[in-house]
PDB file of N, CA and C in Angstrom:
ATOM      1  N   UNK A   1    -124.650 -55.463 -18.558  1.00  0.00           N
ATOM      2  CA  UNK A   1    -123.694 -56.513 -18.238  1.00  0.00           C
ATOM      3  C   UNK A   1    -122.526 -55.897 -17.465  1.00  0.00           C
ATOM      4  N   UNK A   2    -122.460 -56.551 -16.641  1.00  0.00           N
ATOM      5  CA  UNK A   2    -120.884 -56.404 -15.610  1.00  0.00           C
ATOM      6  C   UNK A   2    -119.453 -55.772 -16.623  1.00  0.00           C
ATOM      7  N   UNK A   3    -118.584 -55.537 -16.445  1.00  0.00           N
ATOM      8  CA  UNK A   3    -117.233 -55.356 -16.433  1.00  0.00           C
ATOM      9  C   UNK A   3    -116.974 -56.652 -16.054  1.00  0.00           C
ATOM     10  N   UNK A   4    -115.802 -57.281 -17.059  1.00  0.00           N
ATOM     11  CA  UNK A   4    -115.442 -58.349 -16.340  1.00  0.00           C
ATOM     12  C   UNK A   4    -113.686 -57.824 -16.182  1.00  0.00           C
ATOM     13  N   UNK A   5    -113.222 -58.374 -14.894  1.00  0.00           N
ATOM     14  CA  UNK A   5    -111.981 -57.822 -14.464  1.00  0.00           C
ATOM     15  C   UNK A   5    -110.659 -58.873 -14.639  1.00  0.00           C
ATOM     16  N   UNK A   6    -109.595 -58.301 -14.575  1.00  0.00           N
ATOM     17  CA  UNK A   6    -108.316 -59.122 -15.109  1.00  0.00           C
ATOM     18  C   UNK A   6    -107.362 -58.783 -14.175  1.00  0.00           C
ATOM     19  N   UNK A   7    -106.252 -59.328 -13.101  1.00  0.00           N
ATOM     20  CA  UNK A   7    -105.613 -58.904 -12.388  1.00  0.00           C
ATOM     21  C   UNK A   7    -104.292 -59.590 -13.014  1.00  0.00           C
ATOM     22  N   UNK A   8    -103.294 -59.052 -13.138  1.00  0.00           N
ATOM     23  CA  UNK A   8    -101.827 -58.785 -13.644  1.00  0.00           C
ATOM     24  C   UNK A   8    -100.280 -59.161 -12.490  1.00  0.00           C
ATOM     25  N   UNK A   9    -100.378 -59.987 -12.281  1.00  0.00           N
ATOM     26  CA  UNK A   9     -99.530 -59.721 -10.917  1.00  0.00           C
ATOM     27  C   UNK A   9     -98.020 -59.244 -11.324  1.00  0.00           C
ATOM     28  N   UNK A  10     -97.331 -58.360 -10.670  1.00  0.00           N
ATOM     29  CA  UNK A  10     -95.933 -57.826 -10.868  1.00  0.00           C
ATOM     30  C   UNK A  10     -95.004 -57.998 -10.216  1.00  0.00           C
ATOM     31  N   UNK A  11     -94.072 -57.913  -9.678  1.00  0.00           N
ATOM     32  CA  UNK A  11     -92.796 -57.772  -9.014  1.00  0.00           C
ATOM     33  C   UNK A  11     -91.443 -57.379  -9.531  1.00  0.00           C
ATOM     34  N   UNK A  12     -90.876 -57.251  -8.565  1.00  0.00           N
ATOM     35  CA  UNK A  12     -89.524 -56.856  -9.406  1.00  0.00           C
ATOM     36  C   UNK A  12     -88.673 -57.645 -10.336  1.00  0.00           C
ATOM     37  N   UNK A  13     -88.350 -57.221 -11.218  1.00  0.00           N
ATOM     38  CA  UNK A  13     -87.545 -58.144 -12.728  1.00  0.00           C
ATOM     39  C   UNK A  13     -88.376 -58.914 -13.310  1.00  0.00           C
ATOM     40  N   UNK A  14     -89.653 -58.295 -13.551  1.00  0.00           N
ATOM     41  CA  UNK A  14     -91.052 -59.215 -14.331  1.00  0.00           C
ATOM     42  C   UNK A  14     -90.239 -59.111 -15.584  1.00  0.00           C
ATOM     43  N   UNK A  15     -90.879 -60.111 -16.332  1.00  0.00           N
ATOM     44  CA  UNK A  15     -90.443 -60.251 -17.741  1.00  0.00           C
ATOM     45  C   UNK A  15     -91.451 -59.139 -18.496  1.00  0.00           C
ATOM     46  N   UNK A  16     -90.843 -58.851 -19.376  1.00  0.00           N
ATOM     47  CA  UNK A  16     -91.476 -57.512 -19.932  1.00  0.00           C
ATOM     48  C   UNK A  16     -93.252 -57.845 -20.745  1.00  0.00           C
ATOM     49  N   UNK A  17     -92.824 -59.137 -21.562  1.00  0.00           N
ATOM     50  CA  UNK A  17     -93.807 -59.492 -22.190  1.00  0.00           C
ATOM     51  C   UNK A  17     -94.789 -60.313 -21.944  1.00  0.00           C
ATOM     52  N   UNK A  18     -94.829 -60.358 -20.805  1.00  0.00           N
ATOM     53  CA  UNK A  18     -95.534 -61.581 -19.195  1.00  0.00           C
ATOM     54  C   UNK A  18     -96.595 -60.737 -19.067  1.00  0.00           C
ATOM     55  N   UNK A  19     -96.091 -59.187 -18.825  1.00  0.00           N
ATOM     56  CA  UNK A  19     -97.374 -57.877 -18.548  1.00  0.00           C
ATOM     57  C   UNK A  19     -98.033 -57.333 -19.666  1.00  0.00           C
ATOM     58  N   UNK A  20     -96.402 -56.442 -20.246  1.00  0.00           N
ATOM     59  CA  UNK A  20     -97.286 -55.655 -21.370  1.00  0.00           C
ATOM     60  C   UNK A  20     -98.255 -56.499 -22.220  1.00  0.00           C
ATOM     61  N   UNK A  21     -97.607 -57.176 -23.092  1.00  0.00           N
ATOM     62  CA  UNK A  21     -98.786 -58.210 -23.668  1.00  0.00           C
ATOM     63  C   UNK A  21     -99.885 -58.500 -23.769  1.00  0.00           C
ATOM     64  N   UNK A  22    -100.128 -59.089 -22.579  1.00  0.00           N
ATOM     65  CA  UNK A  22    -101.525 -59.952 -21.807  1.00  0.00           C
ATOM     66  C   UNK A  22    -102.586 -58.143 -21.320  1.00  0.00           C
ATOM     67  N   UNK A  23    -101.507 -57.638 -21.057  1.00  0.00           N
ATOM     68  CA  UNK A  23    -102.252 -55.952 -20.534  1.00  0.00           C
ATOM     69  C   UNK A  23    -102.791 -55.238 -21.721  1.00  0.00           C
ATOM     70  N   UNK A  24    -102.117 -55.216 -22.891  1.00  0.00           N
ATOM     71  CA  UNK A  24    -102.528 -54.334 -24.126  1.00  0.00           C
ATOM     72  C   UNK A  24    -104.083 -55.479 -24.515  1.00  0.00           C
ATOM     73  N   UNK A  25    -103.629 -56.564 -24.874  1.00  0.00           N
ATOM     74  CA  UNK A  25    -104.963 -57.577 -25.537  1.00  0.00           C
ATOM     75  C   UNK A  25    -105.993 -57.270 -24.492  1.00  0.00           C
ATOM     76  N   UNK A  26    -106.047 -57.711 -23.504  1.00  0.00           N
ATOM     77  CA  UNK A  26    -107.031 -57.373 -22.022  1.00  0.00           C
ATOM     78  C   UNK A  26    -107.897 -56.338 -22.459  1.00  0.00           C
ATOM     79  N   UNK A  27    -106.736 -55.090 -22.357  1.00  0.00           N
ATOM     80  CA  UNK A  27    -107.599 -53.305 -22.614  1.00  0.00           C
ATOM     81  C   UNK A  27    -108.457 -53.709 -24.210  1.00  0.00           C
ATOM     82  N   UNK A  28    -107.974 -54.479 -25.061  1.00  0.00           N
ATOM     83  CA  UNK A  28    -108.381 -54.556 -26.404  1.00  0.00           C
ATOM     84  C   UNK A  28    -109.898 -55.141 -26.239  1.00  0.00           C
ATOM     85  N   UNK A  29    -110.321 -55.926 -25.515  1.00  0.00           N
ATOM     86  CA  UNK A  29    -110.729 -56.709 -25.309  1.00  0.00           C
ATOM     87  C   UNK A  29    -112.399 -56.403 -24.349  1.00  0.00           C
ATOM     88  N   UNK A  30    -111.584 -55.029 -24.091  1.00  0.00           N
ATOM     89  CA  UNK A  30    -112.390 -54.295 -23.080  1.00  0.00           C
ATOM     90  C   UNK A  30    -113.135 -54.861 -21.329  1.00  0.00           C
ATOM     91  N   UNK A  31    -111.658 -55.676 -21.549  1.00  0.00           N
ATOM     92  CA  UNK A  31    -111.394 -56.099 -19.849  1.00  0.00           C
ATOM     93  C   UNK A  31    -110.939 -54.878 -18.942  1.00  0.00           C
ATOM     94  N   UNK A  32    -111.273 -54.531 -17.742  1.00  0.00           N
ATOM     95  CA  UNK A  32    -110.921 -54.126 -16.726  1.00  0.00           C
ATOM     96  C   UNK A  32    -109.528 -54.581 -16.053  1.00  0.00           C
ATOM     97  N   UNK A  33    -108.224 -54.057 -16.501  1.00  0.00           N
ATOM     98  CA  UNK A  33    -106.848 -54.939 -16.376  1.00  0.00           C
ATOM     99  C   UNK A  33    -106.509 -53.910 -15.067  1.00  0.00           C
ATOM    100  N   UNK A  34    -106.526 -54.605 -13.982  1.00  0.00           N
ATOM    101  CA  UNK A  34    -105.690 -54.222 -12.916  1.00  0.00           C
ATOM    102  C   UNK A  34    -103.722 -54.698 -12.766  1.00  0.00           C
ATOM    103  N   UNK A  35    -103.163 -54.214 -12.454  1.00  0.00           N
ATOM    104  CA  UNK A  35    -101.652 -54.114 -11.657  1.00  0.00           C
ATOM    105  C   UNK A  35    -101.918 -54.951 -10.253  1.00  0.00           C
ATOM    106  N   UNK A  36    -101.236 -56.058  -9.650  1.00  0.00           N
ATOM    107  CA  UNK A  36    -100.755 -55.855  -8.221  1.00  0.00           C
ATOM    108  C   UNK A  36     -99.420 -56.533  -8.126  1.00  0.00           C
ATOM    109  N   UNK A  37     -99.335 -56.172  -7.107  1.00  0.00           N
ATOM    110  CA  UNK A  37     -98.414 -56.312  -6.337  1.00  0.00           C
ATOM    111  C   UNK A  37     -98.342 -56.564  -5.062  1.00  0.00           C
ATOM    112  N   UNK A  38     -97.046 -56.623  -4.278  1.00  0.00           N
ATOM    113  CA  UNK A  38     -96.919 -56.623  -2.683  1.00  0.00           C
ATOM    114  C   UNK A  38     -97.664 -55.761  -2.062  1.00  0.00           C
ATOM    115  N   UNK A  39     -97.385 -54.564  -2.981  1.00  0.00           N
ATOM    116  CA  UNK A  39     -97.496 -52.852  -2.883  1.00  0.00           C
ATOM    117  C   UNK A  39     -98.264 -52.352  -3.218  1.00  0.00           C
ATOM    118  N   UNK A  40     -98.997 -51.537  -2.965  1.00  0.00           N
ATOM    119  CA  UNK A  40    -100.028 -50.663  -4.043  1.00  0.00           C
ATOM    120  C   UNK A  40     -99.285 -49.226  -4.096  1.00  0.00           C
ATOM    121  N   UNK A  41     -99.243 -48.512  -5.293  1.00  0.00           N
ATOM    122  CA  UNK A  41     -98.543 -47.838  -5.834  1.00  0.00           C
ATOM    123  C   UNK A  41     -97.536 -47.675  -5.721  1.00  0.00           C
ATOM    124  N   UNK A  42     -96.311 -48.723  -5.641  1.00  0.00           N
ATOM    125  CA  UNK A  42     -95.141 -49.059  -6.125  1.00  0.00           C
ATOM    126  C   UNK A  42     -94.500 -49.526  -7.307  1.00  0.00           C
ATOM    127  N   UNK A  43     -93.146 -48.385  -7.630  1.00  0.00           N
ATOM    128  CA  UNK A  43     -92.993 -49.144  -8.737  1.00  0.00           C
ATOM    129  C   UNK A  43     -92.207 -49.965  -8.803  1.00  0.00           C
ATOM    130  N   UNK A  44     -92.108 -51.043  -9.983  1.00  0.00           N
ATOM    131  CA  UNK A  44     -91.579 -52.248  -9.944  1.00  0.00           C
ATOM    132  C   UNK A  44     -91.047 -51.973 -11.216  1.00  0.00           C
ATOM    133  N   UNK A  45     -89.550 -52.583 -11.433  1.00  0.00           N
ATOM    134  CA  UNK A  45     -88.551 -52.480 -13.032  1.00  0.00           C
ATOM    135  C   UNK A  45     -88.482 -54.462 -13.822  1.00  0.00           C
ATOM    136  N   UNK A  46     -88.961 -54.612 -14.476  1.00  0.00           N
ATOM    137  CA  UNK A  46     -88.338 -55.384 -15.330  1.00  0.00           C
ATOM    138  C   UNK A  46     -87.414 -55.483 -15.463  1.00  0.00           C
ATOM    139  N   UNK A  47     -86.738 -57.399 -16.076  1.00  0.00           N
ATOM    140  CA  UNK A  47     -85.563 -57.202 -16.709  1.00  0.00           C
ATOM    141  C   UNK A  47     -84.562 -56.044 -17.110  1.00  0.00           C
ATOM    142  N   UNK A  48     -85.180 -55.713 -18.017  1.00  0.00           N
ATOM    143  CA  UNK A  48     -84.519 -54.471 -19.226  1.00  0.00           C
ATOM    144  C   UNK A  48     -84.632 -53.352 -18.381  1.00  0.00           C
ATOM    145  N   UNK A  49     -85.367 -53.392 -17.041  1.00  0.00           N
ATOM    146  CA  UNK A  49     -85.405 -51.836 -16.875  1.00  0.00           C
ATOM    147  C   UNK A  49     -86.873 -51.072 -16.813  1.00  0.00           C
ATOM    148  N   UNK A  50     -87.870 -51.165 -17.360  1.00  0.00           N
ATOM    149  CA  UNK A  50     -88.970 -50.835 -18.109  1.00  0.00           C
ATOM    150  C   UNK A  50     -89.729 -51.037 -16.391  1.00  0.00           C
ATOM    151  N   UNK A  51     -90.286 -49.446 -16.070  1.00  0.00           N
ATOM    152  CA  UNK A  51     -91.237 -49.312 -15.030  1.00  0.00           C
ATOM    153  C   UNK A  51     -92.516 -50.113 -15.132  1.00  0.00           C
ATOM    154  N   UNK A  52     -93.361 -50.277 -13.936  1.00  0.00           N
ATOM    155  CA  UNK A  52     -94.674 -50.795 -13.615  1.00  0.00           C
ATOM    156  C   UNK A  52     -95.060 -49.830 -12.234  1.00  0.00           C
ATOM    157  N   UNK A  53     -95.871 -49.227 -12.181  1.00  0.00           N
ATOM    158  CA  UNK A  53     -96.653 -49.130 -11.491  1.00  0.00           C
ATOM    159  C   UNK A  53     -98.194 -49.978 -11.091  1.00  0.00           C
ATOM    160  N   UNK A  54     -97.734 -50.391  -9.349  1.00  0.00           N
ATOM    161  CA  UNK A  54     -98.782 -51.524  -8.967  1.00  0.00           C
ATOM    162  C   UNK A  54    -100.403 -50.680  -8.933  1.00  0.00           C
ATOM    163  N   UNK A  55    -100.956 -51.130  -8.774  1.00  0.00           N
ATOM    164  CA  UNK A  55    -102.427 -50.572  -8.628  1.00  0.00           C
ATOM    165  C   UNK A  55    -103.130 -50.898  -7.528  1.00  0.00           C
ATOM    166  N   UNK A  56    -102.941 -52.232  -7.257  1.00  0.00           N
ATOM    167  CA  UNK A  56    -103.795 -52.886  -6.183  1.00  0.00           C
ATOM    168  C   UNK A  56    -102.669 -53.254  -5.326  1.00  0.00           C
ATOM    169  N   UNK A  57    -102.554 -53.424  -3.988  1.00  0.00           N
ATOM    170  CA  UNK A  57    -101.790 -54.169  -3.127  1.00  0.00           C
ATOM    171  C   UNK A  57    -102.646 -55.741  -3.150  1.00  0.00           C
ATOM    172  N   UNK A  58    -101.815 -56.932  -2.979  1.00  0.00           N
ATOM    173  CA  UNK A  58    -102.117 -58.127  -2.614  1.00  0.00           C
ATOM    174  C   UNK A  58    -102.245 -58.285  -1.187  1.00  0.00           C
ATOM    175  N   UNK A  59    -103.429 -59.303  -0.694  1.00  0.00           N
ATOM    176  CA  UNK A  59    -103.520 -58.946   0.560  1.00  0.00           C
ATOM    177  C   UNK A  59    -103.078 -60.430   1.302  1.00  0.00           C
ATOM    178  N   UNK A  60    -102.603 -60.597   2.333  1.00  0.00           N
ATOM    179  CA  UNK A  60    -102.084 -61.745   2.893  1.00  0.00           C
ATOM    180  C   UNK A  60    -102.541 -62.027   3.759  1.00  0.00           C
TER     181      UNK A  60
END
């Protein structure tokens, strides 16, 4: 059976519990949880501060 995949979208001043959250259950879950963003490997800060690194760039 496939991997089934999960994409996360980020930007700057994401709410903290919008990502981590949905990202920890995902991995639990044994989903394939990707990062994107504008950017691919950029990092992006939350509210509070709290890094993200993107994974995938979004493509336009």
């Amino acid at each position: 059976m496939a991997m089934k995949k999960v994409a996360i979208f980020i930007d700057e001043m994401y709410q903290v519990l919008d990502v981590w959250y949905p990202y920890y259950r995902f991995l639990e879950a044994d989903l394939l949880v990707n990062l994107f963003a504008a950017e691919a490997k950029k990092e992006y800060h939350s509210k509070k501060g709290y890094p993200c690194v993107s994974e995938v760039a979004s493509q336009t």
